[in-house]
C-alpha atoms as a PDB file:
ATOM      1  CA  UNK A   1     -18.104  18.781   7.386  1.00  0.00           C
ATOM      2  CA  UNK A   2     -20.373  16.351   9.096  1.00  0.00           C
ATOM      3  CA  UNK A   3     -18.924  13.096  10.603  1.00  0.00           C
ATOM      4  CA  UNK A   4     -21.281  10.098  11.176  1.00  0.00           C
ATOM      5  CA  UNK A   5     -25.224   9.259  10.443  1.00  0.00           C
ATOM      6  CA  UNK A   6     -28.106   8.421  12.774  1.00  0.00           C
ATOM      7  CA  UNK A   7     -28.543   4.946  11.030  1.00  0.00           C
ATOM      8  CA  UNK A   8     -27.315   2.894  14.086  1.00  0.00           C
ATOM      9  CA  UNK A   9     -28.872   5.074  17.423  1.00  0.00           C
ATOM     10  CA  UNK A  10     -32.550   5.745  15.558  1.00  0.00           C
ATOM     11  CA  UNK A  11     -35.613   3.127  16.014  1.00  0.00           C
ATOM     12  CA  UNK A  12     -35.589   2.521  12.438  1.00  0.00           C
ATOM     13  CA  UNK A  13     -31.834   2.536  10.174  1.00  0.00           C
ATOM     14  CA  UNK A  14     -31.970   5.047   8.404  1.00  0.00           C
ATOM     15  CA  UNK A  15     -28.996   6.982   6.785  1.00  0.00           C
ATOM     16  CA  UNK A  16     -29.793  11.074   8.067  1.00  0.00           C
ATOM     17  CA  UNK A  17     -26.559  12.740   7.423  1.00  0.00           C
ATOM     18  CA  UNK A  18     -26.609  15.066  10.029  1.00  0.00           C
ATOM     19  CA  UNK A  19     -23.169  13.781  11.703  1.00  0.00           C
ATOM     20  CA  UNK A  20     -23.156  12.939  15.274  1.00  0.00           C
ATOM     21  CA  UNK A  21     -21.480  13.482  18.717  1.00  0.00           C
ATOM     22  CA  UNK A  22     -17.949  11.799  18.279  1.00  0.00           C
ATOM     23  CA  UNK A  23     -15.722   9.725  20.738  1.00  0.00           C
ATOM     24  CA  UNK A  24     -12.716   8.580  19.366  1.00  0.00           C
ATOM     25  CA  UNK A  25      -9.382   9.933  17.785  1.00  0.00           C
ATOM     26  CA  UNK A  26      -8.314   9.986  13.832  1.00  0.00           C
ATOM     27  CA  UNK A  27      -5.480   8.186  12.640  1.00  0.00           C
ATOM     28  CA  UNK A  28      -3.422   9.383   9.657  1.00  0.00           C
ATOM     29  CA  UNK A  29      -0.966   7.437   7.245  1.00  0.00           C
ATOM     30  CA  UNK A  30       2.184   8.494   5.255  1.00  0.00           C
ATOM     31  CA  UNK A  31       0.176   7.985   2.007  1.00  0.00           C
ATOM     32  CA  UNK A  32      -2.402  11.151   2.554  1.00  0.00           C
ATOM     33  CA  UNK A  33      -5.193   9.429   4.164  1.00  0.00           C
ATOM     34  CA  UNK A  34      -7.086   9.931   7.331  1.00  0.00           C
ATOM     35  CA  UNK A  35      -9.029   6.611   9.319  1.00  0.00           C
ATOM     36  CA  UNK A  36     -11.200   7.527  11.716  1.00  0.00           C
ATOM     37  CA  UNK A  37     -14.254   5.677  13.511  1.00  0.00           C
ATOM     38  CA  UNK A  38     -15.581   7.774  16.652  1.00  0.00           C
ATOM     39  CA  UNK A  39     -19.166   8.404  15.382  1.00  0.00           C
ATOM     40  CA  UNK A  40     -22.146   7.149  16.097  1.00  0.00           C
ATOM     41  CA  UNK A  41     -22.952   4.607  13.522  1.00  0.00           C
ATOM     42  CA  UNK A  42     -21.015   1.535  13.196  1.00  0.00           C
ATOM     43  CA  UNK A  43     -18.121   2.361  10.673  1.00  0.00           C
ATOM     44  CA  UNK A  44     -14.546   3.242  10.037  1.00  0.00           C
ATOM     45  CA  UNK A  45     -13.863   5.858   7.124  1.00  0.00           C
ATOM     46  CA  UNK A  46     -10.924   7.107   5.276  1.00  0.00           C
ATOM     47  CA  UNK A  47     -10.457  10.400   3.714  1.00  0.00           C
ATOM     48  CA  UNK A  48      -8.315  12.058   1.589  1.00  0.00           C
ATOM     49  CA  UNK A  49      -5.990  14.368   3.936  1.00  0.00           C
ATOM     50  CA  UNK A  50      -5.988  16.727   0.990  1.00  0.00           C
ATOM     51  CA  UNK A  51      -9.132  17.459  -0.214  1.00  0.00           C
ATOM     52  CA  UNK A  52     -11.309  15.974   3.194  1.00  0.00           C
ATOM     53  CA  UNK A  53     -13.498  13.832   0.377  1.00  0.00           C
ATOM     54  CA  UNK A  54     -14.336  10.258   2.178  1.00  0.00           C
ATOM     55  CA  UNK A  55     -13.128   7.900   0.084  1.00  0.00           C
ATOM     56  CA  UNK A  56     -13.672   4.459   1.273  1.00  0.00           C
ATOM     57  CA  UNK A  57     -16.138   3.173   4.526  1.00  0.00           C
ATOM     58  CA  UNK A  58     -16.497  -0.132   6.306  1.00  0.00           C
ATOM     59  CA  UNK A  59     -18.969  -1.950   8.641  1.00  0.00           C
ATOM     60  CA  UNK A  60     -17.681  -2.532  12.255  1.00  0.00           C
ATOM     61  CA  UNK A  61     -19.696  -5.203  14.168  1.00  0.00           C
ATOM     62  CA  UNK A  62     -19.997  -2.504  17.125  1.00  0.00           C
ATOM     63  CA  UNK A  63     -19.448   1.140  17.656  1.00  0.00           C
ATOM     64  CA  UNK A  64     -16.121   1.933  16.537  1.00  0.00           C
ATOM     65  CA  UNK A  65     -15.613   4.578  19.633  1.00  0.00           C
ATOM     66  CA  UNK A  66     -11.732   3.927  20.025  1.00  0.00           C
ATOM     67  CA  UNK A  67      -8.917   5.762  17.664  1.00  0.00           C
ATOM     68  CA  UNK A  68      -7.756   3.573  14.924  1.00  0.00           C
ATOM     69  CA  UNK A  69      -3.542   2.164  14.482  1.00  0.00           C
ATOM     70  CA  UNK A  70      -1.927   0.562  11.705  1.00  0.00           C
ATOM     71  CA  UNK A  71       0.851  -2.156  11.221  1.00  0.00           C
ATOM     72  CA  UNK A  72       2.646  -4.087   9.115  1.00  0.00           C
ATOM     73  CA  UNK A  73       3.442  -7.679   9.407  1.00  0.00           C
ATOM     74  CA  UNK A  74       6.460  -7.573   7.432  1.00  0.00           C
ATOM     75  CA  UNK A  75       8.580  -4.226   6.844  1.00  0.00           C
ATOM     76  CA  UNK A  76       8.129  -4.871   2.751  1.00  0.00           C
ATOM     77  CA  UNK A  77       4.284  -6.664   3.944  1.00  0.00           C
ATOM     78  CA  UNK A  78       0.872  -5.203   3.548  1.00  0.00           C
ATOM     79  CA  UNK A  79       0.077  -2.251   5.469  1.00  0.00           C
ATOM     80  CA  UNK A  80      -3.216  -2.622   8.136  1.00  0.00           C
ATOM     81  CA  UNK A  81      -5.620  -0.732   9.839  1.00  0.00           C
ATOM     82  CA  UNK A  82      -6.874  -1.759  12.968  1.00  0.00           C
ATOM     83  CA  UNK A  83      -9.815  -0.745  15.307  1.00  0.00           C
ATOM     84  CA  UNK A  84     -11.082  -1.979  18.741  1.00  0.00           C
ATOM     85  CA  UNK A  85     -15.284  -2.277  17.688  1.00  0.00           C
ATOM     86  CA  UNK A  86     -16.427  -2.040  21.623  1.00  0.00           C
ATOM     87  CA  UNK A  87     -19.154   0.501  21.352  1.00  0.00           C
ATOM     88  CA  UNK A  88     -19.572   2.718  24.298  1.00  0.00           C
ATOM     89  CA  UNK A  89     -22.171   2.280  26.739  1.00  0.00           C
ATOM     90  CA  UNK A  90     -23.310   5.750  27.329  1.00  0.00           C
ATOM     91  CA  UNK A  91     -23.534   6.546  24.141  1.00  0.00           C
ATOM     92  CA  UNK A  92     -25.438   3.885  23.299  1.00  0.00           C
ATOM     93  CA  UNK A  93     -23.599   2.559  20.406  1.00  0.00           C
ATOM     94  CA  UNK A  94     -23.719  -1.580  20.211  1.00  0.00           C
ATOM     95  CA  UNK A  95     -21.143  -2.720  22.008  1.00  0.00           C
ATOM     96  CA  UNK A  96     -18.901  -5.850  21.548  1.00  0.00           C
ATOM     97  CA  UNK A  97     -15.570  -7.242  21.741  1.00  0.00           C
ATOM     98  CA  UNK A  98     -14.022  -7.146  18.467  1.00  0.00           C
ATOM     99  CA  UNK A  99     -10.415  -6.079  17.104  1.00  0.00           C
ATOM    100  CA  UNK A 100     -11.387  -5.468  12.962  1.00  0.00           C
ATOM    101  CA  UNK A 101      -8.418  -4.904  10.705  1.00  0.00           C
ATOM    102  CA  UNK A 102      -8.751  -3.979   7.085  1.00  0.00           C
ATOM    103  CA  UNK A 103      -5.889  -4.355   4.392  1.00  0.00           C
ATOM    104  CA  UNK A 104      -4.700  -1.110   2.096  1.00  0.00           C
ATOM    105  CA  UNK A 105      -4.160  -1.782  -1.362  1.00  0.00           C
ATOM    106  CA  UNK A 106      -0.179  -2.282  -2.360  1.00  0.00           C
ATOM    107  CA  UNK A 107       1.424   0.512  -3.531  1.00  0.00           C
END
């Protein structure tokens, strides 16, 4: 399985899925999924823990080199996952200053 595209680090964005080198840890939840962000291009994506299928990705403002945590507000609340978008300098990912969180569904 290939992790990450060459859309953010080439001259011109576009989407070769060819994965890249990764920097970053995955985070998994209770309900079977797995968050990661360590690739190259500027996302976070889940994925089922069963099956490895990515279900669901979203934009980061910078390279999402960091390993993803979740929280809840409230013990009953919402469930969130968070990720520091900071890029990574040798890499040469964008970098930034950003802490993105994304809401799950309700159960």
């Amino acid at each position: 399985m290939t992790l990450g595209t060459a859309r953010d680090i080439l001259p011109i964005p576009i989407p070769f899925a060819f994965g890249t080198p990764n920097l970053g840890g995955p985070m998994g939840t209770a309900g079977g999924l797995v968050f990661i962000g360590a690739a190259m291009d500027n996302y976070l994506r889940a994925f089922d823990v069963e099956t490895g299928a990515e279900l669901w990705k979203g934009r980061l403002p910078a390279g999402g080199q960091a390993t993803p945590m979740t929280c809840r507000l409230h013990p009953d609340g919402r469930q969130y996952v968070v990720i520091a978008a900071g890029g990574h300098g040798r890499l040469g990912t964008k970098l930034g200053d950003t802490l993105v969180a994304f809401a799950l569904p309700k159960p």
